[in-house]
Structure formats: structure tokens, C-alpha cells
PDB file of N, CA and C in Angstrom:
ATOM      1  N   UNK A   1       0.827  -1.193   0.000  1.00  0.00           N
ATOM      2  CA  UNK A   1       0.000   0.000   0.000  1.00  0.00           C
ATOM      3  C   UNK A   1       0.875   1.262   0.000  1.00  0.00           C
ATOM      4  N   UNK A   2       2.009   1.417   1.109  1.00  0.00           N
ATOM      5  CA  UNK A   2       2.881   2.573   0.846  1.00  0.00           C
ATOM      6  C   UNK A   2       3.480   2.342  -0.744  1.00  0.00           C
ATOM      7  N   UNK A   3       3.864   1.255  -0.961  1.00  0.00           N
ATOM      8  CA  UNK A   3       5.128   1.602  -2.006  1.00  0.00           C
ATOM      9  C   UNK A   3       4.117   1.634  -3.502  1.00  0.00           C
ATOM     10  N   UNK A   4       2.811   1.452  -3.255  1.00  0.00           N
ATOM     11  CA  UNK A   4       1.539   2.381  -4.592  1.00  0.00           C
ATOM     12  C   UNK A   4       1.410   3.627  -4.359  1.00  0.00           C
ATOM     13  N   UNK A   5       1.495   4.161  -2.821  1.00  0.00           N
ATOM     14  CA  UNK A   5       1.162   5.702  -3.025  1.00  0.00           C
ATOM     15  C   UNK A   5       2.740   6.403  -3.102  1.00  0.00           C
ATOM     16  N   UNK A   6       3.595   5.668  -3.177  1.00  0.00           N
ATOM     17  CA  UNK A   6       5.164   6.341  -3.291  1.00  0.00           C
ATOM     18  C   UNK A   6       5.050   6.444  -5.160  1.00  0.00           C
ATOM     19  N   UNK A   7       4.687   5.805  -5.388  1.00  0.00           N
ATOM     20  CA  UNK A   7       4.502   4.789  -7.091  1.00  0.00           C
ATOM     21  C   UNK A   7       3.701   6.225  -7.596  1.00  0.00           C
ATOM     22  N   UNK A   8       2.640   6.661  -7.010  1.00  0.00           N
ATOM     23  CA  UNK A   8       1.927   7.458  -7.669  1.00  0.00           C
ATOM     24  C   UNK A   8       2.117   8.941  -7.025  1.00  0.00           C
ATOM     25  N   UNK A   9       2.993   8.829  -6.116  1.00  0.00           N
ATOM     26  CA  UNK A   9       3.206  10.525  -5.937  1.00  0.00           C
ATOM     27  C   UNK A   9       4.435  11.259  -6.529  1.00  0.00           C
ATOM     28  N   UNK A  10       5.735   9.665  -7.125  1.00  0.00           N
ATOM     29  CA  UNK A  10       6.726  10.322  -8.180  1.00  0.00           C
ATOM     30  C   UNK A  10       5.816  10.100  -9.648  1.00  0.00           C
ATOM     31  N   UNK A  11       5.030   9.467 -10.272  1.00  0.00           N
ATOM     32  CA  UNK A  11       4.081   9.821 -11.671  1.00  0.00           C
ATOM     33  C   UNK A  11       3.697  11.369 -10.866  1.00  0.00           C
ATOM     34  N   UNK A  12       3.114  11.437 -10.215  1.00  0.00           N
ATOM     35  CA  UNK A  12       2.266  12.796 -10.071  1.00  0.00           C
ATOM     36  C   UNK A  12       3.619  13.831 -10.232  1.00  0.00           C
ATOM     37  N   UNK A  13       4.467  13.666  -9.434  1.00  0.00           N
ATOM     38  CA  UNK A  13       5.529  15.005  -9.681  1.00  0.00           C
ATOM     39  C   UNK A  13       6.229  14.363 -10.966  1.00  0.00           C
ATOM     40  N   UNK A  14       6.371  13.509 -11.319  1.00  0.00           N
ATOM     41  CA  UNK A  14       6.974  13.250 -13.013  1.00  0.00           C
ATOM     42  C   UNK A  14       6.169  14.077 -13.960  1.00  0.00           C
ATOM     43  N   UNK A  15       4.666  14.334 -13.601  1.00  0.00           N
ATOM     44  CA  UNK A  15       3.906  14.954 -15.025  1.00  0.00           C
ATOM     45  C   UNK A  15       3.584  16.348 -14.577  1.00  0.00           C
ATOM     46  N   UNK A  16       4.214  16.958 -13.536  1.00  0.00           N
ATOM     47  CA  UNK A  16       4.149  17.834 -12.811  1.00  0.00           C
ATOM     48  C   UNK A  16       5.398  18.537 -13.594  1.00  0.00           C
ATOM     49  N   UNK A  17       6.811  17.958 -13.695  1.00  0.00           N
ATOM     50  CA  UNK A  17       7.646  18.299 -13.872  1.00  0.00           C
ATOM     51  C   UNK A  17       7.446  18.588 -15.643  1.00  0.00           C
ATOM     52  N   UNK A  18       7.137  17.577 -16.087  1.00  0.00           N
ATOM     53  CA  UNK A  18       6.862  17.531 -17.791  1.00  0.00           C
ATOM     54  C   UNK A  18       6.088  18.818 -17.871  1.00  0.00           C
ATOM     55  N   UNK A  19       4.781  19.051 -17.211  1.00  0.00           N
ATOM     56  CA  UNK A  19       3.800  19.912 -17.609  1.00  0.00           C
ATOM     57  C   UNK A  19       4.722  21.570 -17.933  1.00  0.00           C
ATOM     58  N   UNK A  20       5.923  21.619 -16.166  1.00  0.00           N
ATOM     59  CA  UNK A  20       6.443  22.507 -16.209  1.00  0.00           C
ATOM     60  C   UNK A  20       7.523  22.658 -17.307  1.00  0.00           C
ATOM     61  N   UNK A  21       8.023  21.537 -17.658  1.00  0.00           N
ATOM     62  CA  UNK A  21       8.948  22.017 -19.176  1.00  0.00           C
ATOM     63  C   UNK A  21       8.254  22.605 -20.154  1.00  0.00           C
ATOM     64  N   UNK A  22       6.777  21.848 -20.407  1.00  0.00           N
ATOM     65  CA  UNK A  22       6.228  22.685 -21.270  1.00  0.00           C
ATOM     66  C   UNK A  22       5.685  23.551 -21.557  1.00  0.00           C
ATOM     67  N   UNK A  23       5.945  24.143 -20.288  1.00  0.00           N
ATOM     68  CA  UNK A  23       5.166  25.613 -20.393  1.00  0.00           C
ATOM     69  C   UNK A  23       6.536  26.839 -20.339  1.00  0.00           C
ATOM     70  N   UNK A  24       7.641  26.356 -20.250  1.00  0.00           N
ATOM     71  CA  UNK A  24       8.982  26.675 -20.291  1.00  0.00           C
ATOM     72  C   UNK A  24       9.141  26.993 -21.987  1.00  0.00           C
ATOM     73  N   UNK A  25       9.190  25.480 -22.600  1.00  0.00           N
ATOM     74  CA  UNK A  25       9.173  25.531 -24.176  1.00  0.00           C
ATOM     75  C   UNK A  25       8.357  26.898 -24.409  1.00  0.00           C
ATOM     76  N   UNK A  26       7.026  26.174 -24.315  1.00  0.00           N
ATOM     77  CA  UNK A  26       6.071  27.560 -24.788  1.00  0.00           C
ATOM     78  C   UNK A  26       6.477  29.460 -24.528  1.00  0.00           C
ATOM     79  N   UNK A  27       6.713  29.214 -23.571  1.00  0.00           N
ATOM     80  CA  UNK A  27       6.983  30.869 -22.753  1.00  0.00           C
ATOM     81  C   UNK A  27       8.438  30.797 -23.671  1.00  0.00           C
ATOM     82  N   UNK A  28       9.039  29.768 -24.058  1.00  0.00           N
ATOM     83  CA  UNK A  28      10.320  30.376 -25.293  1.00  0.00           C
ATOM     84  C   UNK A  28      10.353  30.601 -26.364  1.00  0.00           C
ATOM     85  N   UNK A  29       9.420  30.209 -26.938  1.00  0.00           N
ATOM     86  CA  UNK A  29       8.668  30.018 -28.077  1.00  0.00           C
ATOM     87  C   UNK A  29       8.124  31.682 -28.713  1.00  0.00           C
ATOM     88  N   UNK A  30       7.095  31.622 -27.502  1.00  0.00           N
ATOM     89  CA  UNK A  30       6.551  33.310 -27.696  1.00  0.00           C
ATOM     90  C   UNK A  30       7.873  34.325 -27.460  1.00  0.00           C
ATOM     91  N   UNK A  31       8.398  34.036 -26.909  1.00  0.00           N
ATOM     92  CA  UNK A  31       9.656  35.262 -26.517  1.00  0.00           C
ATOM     93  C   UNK A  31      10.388  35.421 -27.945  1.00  0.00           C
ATOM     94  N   UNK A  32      10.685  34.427 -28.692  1.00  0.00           N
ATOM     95  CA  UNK A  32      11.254  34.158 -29.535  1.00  0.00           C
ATOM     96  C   UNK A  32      10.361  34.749 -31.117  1.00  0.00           C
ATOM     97  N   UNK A  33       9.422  34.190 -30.813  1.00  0.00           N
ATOM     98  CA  UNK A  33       8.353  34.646 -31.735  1.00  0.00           C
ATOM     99  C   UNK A  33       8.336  36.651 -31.188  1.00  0.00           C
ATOM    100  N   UNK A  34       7.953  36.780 -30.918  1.00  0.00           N
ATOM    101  CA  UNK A  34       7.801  37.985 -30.232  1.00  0.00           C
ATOM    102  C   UNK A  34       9.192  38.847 -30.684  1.00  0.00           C
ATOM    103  N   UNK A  35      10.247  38.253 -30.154  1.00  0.00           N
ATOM    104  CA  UNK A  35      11.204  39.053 -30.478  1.00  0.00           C
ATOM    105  C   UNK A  35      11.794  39.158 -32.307  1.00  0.00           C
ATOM    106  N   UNK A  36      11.155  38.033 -32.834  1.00  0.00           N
ATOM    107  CA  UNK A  36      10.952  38.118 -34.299  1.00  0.00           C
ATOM    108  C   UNK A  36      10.215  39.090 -34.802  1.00  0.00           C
ATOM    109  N   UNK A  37       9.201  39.099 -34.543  1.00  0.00           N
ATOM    110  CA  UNK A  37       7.800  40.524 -34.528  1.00  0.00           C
ATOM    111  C   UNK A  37       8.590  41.751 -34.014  1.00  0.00           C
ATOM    112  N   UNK A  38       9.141  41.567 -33.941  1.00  0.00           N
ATOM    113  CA  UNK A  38       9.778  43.222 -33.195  1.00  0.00           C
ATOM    114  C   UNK A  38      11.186  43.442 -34.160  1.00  0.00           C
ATOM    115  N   UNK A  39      12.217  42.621 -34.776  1.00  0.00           N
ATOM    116  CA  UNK A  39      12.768  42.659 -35.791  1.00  0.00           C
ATOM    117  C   UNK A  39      12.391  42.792 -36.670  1.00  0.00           C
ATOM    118  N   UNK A  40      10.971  42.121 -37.480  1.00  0.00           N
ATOM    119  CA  UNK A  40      10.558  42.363 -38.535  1.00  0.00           C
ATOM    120  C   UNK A  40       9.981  43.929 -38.985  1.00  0.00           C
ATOM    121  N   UNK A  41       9.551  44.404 -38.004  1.00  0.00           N
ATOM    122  CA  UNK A  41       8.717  45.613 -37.808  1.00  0.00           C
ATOM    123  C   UNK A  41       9.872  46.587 -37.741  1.00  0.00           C
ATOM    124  N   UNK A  42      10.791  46.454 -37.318  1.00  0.00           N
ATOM    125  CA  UNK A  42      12.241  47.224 -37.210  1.00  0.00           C
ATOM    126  C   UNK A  42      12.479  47.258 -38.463  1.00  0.00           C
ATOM    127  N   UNK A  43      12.536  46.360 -39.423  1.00  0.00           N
ATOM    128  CA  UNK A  43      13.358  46.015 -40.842  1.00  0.00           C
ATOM    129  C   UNK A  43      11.999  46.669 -41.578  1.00  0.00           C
ATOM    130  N   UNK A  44      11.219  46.828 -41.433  1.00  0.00           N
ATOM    131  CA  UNK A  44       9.984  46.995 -42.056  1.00  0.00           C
ATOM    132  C   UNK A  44       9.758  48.896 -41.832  1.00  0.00           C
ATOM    133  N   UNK A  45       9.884  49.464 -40.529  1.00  0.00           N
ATOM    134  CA  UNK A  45      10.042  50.878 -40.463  1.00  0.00           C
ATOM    135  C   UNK A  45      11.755  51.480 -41.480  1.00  0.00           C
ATOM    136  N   UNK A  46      12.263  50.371 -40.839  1.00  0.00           N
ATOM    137  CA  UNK A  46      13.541  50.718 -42.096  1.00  0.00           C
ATOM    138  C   UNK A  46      13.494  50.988 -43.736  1.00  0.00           C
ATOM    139  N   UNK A  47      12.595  49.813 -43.845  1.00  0.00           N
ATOM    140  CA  UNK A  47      12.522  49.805 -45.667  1.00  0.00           C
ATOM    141  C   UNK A  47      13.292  49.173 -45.800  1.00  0.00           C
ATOM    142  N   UNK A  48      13.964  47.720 -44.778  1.00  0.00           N
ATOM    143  CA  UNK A  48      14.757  46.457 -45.638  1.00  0.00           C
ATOM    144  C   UNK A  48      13.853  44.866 -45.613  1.00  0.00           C
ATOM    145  N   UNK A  49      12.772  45.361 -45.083  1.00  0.00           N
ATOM    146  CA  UNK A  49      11.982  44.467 -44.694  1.00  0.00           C
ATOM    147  C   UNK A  49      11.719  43.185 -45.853  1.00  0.00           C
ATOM    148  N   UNK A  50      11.739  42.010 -46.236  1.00  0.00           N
ATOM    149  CA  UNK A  50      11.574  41.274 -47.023  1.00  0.00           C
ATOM    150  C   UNK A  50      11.561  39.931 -46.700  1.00  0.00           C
ATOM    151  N   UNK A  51      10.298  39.516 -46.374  1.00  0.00           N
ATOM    152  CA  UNK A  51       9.683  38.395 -45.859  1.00  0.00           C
ATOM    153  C   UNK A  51      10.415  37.225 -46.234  1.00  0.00           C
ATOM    154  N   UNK A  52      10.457  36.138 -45.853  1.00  0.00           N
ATOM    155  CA  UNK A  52      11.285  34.868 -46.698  1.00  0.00           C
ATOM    156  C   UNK A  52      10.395  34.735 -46.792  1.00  0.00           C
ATOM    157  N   UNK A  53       9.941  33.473 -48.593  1.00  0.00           N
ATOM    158  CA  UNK A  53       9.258  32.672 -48.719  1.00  0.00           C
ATOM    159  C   UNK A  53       8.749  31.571 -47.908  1.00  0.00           C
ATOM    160  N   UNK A  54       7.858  31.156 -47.392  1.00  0.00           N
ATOM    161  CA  UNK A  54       7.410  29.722 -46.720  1.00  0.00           C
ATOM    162  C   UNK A  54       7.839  28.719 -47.304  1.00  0.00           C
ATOM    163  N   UNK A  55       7.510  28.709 -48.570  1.00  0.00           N
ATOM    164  CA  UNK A  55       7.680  27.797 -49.589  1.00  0.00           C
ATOM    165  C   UNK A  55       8.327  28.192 -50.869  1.00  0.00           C
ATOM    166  N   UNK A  56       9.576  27.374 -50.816  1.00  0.00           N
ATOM    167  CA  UNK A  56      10.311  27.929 -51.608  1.00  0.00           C
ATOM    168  C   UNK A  56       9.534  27.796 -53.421  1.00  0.00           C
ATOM    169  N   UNK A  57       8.928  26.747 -53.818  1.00  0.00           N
ATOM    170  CA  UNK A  57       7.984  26.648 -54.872  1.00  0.00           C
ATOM    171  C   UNK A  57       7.323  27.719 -55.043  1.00  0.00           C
ATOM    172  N   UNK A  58       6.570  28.331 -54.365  1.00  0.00           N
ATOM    173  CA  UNK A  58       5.875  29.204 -54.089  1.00  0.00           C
ATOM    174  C   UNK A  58       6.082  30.583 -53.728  1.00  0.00           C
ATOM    175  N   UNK A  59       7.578  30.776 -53.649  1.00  0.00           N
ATOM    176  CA  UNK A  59       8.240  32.109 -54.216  1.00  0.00           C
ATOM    177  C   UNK A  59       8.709  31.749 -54.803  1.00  0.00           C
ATOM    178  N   UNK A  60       9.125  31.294 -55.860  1.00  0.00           N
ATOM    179  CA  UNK A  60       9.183  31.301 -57.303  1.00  0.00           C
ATOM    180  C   UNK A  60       8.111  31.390 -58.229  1.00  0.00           C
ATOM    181  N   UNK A  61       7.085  31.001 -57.855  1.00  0.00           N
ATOM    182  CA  UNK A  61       5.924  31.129 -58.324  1.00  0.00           C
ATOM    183  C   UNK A  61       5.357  32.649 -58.184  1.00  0.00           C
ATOM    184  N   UNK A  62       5.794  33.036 -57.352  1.00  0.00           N
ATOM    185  CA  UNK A  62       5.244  34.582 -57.032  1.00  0.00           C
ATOM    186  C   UNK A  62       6.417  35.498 -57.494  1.00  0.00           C
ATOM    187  N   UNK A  63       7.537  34.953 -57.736  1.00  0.00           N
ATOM    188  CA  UNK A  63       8.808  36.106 -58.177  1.00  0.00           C
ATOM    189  C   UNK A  63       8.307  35.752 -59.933  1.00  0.00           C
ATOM    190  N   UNK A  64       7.951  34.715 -59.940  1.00  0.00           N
ATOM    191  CA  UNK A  64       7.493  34.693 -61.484  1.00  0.00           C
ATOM    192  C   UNK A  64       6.322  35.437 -62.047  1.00  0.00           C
ATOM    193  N   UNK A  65       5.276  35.346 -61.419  1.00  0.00           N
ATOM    194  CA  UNK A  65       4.725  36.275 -62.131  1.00  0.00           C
ATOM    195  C   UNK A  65       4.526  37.981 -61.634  1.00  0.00           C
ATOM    196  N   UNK A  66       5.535  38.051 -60.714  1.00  0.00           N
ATOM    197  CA  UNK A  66       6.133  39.824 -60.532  1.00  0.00           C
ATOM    198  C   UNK A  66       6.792  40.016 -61.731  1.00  0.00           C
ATOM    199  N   UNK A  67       7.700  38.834 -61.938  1.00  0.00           N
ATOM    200  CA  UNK A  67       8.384  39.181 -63.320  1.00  0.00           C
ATOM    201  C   UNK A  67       7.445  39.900 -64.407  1.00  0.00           C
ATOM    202  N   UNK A  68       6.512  38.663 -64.579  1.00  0.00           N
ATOM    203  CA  UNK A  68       5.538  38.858 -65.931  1.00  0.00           C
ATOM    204  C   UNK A  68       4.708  40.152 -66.122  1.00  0.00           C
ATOM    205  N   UNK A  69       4.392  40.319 -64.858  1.00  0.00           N
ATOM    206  CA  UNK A  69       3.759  41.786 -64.739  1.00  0.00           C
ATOM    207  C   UNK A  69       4.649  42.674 -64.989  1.00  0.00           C
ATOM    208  N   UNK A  70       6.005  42.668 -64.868  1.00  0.00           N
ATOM    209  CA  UNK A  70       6.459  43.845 -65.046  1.00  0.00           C
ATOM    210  C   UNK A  70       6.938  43.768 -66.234  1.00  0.00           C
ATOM    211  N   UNK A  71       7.164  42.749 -66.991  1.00  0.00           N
ATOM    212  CA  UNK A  71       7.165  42.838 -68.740  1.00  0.00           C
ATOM    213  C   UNK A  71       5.657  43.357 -68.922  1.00  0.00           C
ATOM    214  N   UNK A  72       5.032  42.794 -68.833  1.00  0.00           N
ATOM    215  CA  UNK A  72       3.469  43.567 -69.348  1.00  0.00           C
ATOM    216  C   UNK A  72       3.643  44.918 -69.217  1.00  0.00           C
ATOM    217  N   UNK A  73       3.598  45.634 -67.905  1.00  0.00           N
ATOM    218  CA  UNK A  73       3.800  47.178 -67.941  1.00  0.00           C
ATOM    219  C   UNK A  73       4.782  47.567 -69.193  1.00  0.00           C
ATOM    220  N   UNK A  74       5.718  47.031 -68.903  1.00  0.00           N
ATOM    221  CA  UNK A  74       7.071  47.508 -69.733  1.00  0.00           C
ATOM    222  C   UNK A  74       6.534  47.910 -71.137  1.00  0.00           C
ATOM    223  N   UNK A  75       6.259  46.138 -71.546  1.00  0.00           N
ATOM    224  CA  UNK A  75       5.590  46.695 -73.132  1.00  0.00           C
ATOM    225  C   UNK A  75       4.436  47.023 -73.072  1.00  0.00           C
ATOM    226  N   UNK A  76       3.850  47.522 -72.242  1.00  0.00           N
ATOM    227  CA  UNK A  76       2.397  48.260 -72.740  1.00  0.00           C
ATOM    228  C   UNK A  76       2.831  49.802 -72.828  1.00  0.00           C
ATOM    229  N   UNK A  77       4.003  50.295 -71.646  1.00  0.00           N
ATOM    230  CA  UNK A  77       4.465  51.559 -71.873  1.00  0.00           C
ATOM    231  C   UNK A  77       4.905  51.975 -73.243  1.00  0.00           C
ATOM    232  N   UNK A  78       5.807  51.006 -73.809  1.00  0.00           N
ATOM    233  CA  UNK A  78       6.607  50.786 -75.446  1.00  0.00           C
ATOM    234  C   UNK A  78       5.366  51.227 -76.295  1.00  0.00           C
ATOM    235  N   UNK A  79       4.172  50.500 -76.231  1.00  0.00           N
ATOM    236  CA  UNK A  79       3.242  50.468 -77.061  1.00  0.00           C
ATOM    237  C   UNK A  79       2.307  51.706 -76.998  1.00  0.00           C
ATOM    238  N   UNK A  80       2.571  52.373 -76.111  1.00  0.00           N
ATOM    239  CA  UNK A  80       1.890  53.710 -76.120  1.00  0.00           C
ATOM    240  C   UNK A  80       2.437  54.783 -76.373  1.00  0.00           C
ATOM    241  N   UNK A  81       4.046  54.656 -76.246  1.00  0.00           N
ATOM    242  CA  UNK A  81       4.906  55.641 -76.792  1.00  0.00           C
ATOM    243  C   UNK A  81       5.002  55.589 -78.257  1.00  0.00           C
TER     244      UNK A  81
END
């Protein structure tokens, strides 16, 4: 009978202890995040601000058709001059 409630009062401080790492992770997480948000916004009042892609497919896909648009302008300017 003691050595079940010894059994279940180190589980209880074992998930006690876990719970507290993870709220450690988390609270580093946001700090981290947070202190990203506060660089970006820095680089962004600067005017060097320039997001990375998520997906690298997918800025290429979007640097591609910035490209295309800006041939379109280009020769539509040509074509009106």
C-alpha cells in the first residue's frame, strides 16, 4: 500500500515536472516569436523588410509572375509611346 502511493506521488511530480517544461518551451517560443515581430517591424520601419518565402515553390511562383507583370507594364508603356 505505501510503495503504490510512493509509485503514484513520483508519476504525479513526473507529469508535474513535464507539464512545467512545457510551459517553459512555450513561454520560449513566444519570446522568440515575439522578439521576431519586433525585428521584422524594425526592418519593415527601415525599408529592408523582405519576408522569406514559406515555400520555396511558391516564391518562385510569385517572383514569377512579378516578373511577368512587369514585362506587361514595360511593353504596354513601349506600345503607347
Amino acid at each position: 500500500m505505501k510503495r503504490w502511493k510512493k509509485e503514484e506521488e513520483e508519476e504525479e511530480e513526473e507529469e508535474e515536472e513535464e507539464e512545467e517544461e512545457e510551459e517553459e518551451e512555450e513561454e520560449e517560443e513566444e519570446e522568440e516569436e515575439e522578439e521576431a515581430r519586433h525585428t521584422s517591424h524594425q526592418l519593415l520601419l527601415q525599408g529592408n523588410y523582405q519576408p522569406a518565402p514559406r515555400d520555396t515553390h511558391l516564391g518562385l511562383k510569385i517572383q514569377g509572375w512579378a516578373d511577368s507583370w512587369k514585362r506587361r507594364q514595360l511593353t504596354e508603356k513601349t506600345e503607347d509611346v
